[in-house]
PDB file of N, CA and C in Angstrom:
ATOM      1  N   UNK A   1     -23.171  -4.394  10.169  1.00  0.00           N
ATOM      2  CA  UNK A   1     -22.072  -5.188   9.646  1.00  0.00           C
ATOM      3  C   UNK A   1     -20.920  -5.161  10.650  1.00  0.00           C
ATOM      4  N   UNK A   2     -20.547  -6.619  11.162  1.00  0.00           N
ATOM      5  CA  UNK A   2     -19.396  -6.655  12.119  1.00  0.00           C
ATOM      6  C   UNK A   2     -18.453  -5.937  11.579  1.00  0.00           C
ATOM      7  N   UNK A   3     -17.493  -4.780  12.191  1.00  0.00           N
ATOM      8  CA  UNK A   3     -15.716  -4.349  11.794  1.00  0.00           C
ATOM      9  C   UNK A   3     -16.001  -3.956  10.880  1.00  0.00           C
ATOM     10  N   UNK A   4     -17.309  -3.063  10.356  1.00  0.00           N
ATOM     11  CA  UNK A   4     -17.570  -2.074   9.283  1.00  0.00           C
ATOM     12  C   UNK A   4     -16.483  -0.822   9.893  1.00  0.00           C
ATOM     13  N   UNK A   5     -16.447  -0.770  11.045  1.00  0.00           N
ATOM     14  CA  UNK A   5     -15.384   0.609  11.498  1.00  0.00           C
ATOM     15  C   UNK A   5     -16.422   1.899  12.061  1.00  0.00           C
ATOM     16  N   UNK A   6     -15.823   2.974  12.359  1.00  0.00           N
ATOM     17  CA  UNK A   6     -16.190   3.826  13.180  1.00  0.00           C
ATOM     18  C   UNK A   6     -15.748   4.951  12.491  1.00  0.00           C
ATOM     19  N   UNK A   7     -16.783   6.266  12.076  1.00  0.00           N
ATOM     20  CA  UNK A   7     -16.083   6.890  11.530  1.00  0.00           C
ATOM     21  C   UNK A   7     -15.693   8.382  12.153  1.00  0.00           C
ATOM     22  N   UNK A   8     -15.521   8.562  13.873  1.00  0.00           N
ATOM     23  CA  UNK A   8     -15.440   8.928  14.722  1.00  0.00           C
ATOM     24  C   UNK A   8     -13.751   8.365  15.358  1.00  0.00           C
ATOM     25  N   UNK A   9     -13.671   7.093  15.217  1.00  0.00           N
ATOM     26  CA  UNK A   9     -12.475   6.409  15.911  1.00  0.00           C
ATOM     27  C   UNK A   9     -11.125   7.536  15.370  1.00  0.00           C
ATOM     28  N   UNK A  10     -10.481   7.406  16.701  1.00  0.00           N
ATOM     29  CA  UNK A  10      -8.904   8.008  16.552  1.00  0.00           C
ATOM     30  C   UNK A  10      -7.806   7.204  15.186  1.00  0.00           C
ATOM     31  N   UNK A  11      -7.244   7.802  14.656  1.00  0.00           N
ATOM     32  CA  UNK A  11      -6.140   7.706  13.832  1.00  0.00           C
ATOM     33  C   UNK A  11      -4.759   7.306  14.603  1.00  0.00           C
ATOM     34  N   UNK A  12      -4.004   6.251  14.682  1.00  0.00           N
ATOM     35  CA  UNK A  12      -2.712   6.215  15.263  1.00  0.00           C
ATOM     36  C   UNK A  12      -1.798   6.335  14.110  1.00  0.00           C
ATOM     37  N   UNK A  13      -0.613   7.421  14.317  1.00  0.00           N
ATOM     38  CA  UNK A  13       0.272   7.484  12.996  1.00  0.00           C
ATOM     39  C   UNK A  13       1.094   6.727  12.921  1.00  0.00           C
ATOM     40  N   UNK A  14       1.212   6.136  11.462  1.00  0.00           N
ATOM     41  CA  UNK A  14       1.862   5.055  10.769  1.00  0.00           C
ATOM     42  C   UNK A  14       2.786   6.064   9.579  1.00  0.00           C
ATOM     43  N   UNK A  15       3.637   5.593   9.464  1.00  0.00           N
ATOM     44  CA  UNK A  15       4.695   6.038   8.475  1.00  0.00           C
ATOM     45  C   UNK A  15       4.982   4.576   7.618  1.00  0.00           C
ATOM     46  N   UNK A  16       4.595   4.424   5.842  1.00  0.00           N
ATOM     47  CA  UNK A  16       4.950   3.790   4.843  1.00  0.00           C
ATOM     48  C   UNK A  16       4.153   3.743   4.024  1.00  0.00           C
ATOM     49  N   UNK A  17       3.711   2.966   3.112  1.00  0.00           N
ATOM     50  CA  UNK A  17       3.016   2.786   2.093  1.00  0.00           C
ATOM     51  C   UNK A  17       1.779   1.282   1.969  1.00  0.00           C
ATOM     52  N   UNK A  18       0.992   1.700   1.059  1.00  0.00           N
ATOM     53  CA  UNK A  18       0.084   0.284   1.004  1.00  0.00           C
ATOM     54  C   UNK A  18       0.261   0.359  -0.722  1.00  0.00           C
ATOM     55  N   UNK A  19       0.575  -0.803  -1.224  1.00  0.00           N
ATOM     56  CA  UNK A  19       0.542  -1.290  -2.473  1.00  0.00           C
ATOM     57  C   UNK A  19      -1.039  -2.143  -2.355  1.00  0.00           C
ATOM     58  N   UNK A  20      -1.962  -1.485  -3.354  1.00  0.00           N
ATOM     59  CA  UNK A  20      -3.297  -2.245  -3.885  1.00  0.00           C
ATOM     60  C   UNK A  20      -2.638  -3.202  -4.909  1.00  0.00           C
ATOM     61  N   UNK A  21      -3.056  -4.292  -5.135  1.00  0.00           N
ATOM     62  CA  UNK A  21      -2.947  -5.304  -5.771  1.00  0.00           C
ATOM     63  C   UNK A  21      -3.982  -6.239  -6.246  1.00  0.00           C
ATOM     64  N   UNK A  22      -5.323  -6.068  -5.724  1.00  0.00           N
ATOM     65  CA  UNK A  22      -6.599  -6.739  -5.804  1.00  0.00           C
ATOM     66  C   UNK A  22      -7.425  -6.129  -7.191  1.00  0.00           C
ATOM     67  N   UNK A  23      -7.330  -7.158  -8.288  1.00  0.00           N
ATOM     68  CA  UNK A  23      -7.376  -7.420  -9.573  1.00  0.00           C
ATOM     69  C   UNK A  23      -9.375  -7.424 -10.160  1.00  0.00           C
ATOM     70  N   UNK A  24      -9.905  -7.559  -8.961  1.00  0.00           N
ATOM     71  CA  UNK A  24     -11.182  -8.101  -9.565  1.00  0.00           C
ATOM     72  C   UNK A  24     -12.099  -6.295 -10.003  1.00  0.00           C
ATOM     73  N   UNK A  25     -12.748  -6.590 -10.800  1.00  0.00           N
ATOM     74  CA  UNK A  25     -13.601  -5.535 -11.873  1.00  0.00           C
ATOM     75  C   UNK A  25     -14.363  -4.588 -11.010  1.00  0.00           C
ATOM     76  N   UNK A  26     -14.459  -4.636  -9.709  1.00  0.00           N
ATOM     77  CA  UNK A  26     -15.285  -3.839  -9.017  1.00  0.00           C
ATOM     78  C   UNK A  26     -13.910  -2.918  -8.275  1.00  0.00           C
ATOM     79  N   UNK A  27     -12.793  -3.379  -8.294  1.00  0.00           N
ATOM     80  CA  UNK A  27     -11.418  -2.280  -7.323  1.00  0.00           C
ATOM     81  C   UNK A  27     -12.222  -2.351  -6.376  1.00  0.00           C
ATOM     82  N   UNK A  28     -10.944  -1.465  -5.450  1.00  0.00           N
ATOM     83  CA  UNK A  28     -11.223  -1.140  -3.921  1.00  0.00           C
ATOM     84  C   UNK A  28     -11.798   0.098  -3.855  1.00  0.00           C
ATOM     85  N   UNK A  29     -12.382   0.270  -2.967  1.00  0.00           N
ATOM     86  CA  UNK A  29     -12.714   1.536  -2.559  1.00  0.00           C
ATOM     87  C   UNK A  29     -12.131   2.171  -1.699  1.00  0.00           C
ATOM     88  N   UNK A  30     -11.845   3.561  -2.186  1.00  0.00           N
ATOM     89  CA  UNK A  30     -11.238   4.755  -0.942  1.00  0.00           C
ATOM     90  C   UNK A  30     -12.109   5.863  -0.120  1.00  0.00           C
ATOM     91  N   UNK A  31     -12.171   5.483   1.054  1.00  0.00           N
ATOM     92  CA  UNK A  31     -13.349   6.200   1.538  1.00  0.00           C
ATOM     93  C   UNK A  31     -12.925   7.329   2.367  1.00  0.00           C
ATOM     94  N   UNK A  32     -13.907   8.584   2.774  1.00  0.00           N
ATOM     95  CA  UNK A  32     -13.849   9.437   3.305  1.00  0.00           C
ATOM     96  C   UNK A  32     -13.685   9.682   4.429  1.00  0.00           C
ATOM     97  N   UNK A  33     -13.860   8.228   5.305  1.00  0.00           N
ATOM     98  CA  UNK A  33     -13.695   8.107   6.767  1.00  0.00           C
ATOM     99  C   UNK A  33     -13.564   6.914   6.954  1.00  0.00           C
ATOM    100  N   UNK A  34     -13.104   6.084   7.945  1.00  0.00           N
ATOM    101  CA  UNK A  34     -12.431   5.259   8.508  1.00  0.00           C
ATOM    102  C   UNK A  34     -13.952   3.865   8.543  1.00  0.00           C
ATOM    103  N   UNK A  35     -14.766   3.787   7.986  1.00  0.00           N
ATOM    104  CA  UNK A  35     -15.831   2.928   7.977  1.00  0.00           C
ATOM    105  C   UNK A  35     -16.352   2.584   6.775  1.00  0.00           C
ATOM    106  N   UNK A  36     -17.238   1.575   6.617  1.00  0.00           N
ATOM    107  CA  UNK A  36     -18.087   1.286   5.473  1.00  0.00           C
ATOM    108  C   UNK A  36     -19.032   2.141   5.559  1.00  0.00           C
ATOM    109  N   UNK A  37     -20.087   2.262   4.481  1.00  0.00           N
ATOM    110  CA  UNK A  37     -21.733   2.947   4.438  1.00  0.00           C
ATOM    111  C   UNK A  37     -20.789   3.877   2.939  1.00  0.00           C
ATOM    112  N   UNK A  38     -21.659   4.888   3.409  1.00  0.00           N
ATOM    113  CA  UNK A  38     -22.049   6.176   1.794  1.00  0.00           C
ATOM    114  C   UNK A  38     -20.921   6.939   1.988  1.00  0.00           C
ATOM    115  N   UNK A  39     -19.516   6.795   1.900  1.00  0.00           N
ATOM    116  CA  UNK A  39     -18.355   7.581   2.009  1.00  0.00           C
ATOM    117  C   UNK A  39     -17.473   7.028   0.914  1.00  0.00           C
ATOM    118  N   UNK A  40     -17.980   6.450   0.014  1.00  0.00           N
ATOM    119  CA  UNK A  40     -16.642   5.879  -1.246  1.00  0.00           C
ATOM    120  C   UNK A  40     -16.195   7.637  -2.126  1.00  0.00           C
ATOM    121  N   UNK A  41     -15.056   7.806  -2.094  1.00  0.00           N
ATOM    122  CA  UNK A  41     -14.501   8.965  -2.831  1.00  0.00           C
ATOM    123  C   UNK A  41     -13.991   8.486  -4.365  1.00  0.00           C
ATOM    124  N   UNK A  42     -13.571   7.406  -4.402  1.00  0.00           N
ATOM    125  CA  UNK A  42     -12.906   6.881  -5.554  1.00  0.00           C
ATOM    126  C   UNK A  42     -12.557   5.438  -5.597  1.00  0.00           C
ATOM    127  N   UNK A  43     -12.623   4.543  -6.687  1.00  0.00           N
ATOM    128  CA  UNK A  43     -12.234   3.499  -6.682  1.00  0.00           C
ATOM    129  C   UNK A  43     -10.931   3.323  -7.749  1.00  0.00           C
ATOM    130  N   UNK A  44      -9.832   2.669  -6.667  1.00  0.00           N
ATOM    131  CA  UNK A  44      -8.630   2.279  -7.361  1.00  0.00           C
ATOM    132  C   UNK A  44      -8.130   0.718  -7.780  1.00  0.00           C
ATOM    133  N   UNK A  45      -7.868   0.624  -8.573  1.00  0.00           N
ATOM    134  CA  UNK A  45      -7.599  -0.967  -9.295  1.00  0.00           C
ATOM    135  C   UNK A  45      -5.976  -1.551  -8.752  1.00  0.00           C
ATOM    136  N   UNK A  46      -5.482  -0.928  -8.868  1.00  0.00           N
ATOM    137  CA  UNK A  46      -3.869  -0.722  -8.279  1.00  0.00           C
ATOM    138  C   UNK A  46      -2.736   0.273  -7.939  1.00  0.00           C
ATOM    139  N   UNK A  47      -1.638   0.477  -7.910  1.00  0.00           N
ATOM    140  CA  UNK A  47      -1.144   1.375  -7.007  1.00  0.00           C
ATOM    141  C   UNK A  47      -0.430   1.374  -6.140  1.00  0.00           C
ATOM    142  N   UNK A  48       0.353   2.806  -5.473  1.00  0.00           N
ATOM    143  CA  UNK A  48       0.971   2.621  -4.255  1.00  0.00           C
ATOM    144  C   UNK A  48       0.690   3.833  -3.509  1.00  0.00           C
ATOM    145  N   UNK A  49       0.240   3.912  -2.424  1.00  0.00           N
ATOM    146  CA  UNK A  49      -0.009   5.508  -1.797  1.00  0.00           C
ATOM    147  C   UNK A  49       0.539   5.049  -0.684  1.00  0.00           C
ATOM    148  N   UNK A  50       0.894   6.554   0.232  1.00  0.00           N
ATOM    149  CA  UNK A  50       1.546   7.088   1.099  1.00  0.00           C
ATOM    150  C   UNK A  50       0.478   6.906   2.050  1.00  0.00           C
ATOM    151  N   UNK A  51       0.798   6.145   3.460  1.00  0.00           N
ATOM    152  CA  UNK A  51       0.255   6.042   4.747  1.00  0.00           C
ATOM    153  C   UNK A  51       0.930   6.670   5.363  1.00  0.00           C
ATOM    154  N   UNK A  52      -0.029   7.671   6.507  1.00  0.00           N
ATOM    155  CA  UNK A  52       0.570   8.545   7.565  1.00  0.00           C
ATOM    156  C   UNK A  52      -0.458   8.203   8.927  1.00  0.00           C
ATOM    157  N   UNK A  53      -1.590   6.915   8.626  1.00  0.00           N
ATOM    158  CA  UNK A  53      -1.700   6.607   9.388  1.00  0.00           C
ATOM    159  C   UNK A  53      -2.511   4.934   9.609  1.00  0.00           C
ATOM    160  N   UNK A  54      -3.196   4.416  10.937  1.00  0.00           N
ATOM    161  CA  UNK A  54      -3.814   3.692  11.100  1.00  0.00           C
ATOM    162  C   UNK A  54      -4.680   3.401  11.594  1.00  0.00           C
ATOM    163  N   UNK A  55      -6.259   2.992  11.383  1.00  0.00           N
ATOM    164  CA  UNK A  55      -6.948   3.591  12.652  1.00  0.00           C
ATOM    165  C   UNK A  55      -6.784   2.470  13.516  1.00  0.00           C
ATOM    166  N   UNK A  56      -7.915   3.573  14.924  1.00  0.00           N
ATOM    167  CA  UNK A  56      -7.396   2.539  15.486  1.00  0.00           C
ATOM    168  C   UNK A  56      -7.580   1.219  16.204  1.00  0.00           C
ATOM    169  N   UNK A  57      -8.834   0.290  15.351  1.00  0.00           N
ATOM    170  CA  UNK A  57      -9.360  -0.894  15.616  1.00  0.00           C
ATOM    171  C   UNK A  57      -8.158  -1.531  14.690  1.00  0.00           C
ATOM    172  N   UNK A  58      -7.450  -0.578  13.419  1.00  0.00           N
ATOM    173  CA  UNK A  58      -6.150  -1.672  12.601  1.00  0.00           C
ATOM    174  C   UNK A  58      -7.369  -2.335  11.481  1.00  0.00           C
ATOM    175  N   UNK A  59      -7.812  -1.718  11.186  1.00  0.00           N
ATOM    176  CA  UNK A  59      -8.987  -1.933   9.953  1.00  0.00           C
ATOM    177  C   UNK A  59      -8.970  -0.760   8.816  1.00  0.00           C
ATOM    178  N   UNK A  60      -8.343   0.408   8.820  1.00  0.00           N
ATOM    179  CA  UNK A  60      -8.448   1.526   7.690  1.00  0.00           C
ATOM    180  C   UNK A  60      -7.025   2.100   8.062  1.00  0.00           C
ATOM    181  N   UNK A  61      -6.387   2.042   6.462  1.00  0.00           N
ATOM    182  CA  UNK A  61      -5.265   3.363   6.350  1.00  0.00           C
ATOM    183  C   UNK A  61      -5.273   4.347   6.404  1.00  0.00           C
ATOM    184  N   UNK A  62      -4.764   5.230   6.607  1.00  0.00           N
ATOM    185  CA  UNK A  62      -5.334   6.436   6.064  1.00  0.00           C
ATOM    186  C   UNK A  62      -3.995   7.296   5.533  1.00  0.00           C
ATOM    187  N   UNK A  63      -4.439   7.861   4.486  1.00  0.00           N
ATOM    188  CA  UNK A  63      -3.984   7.906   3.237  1.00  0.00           C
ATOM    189  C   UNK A  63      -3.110   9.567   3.402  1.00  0.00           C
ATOM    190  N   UNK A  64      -1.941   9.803   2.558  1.00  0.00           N
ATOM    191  CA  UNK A  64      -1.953  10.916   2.899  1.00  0.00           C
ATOM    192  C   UNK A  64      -2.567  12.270   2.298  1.00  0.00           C
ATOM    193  N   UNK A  65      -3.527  11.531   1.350  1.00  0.00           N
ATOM    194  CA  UNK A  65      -4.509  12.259   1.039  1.00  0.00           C
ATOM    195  C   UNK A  65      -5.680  12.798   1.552  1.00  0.00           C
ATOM    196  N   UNK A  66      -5.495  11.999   3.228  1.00  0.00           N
ATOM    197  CA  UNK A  66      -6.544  12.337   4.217  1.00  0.00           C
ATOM    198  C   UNK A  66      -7.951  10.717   4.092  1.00  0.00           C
ATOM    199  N   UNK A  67      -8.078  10.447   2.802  1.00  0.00           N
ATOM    200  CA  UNK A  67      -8.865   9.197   2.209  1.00  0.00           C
ATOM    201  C   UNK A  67      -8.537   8.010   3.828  1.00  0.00           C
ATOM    202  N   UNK A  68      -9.069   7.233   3.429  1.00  0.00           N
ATOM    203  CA  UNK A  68      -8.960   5.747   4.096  1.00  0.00           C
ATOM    204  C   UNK A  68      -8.957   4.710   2.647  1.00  0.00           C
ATOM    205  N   UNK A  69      -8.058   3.828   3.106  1.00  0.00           N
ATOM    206  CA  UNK A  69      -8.379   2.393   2.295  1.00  0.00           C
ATOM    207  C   UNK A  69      -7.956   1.303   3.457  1.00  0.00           C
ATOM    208  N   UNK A  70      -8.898   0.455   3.086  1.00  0.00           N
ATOM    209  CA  UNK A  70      -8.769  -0.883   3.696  1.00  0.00           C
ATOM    210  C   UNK A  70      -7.305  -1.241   4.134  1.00  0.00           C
ATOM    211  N   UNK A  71      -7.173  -1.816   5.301  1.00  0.00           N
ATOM    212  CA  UNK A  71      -6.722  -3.080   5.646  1.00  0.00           C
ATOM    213  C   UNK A  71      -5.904  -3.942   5.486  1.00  0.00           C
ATOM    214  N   UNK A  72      -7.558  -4.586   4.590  1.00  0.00           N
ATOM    215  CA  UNK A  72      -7.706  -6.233   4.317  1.00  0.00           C
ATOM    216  C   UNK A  72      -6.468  -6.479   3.640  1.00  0.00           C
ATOM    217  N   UNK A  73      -5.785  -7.606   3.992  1.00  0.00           N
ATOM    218  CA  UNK A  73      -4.289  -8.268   3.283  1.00  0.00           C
ATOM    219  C   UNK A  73      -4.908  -8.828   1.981  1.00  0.00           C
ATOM    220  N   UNK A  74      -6.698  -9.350   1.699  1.00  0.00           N
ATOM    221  CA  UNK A  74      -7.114  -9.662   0.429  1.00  0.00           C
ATOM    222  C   UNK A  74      -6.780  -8.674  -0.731  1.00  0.00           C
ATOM    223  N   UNK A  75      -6.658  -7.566  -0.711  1.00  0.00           N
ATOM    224  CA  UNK A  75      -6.341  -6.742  -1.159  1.00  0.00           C
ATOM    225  C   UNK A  75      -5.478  -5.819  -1.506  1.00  0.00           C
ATOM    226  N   UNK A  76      -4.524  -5.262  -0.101  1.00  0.00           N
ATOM    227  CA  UNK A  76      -3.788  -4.516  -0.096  1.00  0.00           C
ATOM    228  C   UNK A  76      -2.500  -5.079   0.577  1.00  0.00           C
ATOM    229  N   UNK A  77      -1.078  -4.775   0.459  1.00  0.00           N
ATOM    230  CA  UNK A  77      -0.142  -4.759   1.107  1.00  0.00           C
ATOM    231  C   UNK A  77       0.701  -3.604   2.082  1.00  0.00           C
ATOM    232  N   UNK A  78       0.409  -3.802   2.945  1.00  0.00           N
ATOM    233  CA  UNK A  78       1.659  -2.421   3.854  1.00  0.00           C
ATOM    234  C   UNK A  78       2.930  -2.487   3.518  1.00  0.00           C
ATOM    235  N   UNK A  79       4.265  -1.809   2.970  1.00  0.00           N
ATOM    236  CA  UNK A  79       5.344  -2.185   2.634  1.00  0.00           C
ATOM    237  C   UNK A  79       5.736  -0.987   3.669  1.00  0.00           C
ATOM    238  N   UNK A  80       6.908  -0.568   4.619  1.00  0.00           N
ATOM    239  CA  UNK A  80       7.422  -0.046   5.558  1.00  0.00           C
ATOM    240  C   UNK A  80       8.303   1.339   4.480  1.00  0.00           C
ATOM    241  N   UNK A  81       8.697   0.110   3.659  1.00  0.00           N
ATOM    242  CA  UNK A  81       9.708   1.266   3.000  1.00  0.00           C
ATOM    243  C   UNK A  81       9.538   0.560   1.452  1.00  0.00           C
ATOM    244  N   UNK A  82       9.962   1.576   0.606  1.00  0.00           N
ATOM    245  CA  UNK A  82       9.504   1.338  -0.896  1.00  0.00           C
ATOM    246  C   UNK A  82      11.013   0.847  -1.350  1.00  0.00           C
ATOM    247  N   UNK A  83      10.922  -0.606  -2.581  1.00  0.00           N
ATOM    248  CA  UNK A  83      12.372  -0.723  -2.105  1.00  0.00           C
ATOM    249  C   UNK A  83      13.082   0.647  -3.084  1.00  0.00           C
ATOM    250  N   UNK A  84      14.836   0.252  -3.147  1.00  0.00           N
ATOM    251  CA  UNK A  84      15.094   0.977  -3.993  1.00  0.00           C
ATOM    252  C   UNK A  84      16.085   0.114  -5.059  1.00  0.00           C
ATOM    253  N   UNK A  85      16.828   0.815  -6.276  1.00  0.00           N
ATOM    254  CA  UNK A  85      17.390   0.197  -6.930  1.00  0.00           C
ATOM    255  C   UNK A  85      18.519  -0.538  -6.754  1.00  0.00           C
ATOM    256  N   UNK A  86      19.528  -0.368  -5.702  1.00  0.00           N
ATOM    257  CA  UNK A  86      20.662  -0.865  -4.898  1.00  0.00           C
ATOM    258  C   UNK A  86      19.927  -2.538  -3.895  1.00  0.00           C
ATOM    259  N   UNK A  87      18.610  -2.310  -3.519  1.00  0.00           N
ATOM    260  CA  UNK A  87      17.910  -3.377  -3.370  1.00  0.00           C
ATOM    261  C   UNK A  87      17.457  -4.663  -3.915  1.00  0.00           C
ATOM    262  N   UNK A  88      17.645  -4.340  -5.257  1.00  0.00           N
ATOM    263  CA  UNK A  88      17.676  -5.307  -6.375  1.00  0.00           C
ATOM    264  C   UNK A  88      18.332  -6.077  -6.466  1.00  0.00           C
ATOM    265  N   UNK A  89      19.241  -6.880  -5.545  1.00  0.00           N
ATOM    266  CA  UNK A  89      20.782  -7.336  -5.729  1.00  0.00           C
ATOM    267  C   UNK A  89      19.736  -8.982  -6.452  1.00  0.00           C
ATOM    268  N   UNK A  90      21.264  -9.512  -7.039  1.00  0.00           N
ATOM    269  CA  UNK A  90      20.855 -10.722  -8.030  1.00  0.00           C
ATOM    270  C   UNK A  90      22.290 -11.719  -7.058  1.00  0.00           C
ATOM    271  N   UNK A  91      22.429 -12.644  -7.227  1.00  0.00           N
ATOM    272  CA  UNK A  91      23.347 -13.635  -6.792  1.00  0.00           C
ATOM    273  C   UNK A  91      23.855 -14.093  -8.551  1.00  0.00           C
ATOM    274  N   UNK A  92      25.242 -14.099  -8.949  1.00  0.00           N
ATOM    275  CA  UNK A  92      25.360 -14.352 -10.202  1.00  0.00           C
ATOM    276  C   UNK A  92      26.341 -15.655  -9.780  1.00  0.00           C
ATOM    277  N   UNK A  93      26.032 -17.226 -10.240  1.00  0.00           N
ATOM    278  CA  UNK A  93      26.702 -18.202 -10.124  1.00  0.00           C
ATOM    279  C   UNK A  93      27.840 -18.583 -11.911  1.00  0.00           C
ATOM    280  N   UNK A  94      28.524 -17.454 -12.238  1.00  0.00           N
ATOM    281  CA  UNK A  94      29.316 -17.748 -13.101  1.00  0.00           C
ATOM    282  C   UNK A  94      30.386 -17.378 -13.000  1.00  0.00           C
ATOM    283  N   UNK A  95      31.657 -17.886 -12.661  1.00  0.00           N
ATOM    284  CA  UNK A  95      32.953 -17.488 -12.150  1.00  0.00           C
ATOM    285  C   UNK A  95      33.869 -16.599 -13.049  1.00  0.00           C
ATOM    286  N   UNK A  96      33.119 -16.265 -14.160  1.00  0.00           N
ATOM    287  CA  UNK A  96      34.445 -15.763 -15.803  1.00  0.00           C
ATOM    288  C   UNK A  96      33.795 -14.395 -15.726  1.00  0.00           C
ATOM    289  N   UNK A  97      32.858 -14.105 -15.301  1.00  0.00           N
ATOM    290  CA  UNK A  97      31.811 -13.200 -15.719  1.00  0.00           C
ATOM    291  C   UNK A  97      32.629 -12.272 -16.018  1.00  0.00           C
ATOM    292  N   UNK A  98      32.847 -11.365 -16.753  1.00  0.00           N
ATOM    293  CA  UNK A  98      33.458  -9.905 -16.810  1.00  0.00           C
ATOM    294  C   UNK A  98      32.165  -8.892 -16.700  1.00  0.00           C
ATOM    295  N   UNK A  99      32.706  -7.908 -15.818  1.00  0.00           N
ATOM    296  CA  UNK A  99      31.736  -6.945 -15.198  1.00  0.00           C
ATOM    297  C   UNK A  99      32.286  -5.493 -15.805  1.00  0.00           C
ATOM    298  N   UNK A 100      32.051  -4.883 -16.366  1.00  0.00           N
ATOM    299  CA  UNK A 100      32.234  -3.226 -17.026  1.00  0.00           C
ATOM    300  C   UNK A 100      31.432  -2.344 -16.785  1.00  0.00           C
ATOM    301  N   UNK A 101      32.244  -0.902 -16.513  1.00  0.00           N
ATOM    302  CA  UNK A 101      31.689   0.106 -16.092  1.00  0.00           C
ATOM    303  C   UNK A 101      30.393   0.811 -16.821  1.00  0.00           C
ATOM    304  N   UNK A 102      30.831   0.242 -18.243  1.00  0.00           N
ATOM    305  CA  UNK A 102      29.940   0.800 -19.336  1.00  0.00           C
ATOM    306  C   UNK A 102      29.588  -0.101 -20.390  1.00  0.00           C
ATOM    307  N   UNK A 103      28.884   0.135 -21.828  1.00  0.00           N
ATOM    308  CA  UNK A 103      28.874  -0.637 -22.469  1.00  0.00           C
ATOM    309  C   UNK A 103      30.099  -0.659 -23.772  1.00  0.00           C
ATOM    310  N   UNK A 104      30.803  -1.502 -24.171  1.00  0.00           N
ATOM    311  CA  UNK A 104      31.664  -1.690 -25.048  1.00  0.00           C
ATOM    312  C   UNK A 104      32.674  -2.790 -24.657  1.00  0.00           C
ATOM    313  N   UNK A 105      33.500  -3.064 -25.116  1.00  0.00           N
ATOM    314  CA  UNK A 105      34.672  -3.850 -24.682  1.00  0.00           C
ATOM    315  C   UNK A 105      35.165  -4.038 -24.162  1.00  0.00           C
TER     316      UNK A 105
END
């Protein structure tokens, strides 16, 4: 199988996260080494785990659980940084608005 991966190949370290997002009844698989074949450890449906790295054809994460997961953008997303709540900003188009510290009057 073409870009099945290598499960020998070097790791280059990556610092962020991969959000799974791929919905269909079979999940992704998290494997034991950086390739396809007989290494599935667990299958996850969705999620966010910690990347500490990448290999290095840029085909397997690797997890900081030591695991690999895919890649594939069909599936997964790389996010750099997780957002946070100050990130949330909204644009409010109403000029009267009254804004309070708390709830009441």
């Amino acid at each position: 199988m073409e870009g099945s991966g290598n499960p020998n190949q070097p790791v280059n370290l990556l610092s962020g996260f991969v959000k799974v997002f791929y919905k269909g009844k079979d999940g992704v698989n998290v494997r034991k080494a950086p390739c396809m074949g007989d290494n599935v450890d667990q299958v996850v449906f969705d999620g966010v785990y910690t990347v500490v790295g990448i290999s290095a054809e840029g085909m397997w994460y690797k997890l900081k659980s030591g695991l690999f997961l895919t890649s594939d953008k069909r599936y997964v997303q790389f996010i750099e940084k997780l957002p946070t709540a100050s990130s949330n900003m909204v644009k409010v188009e109403i000029p009267d608005l009254n804004i309070r510290k708390g709830p009441g009057g």
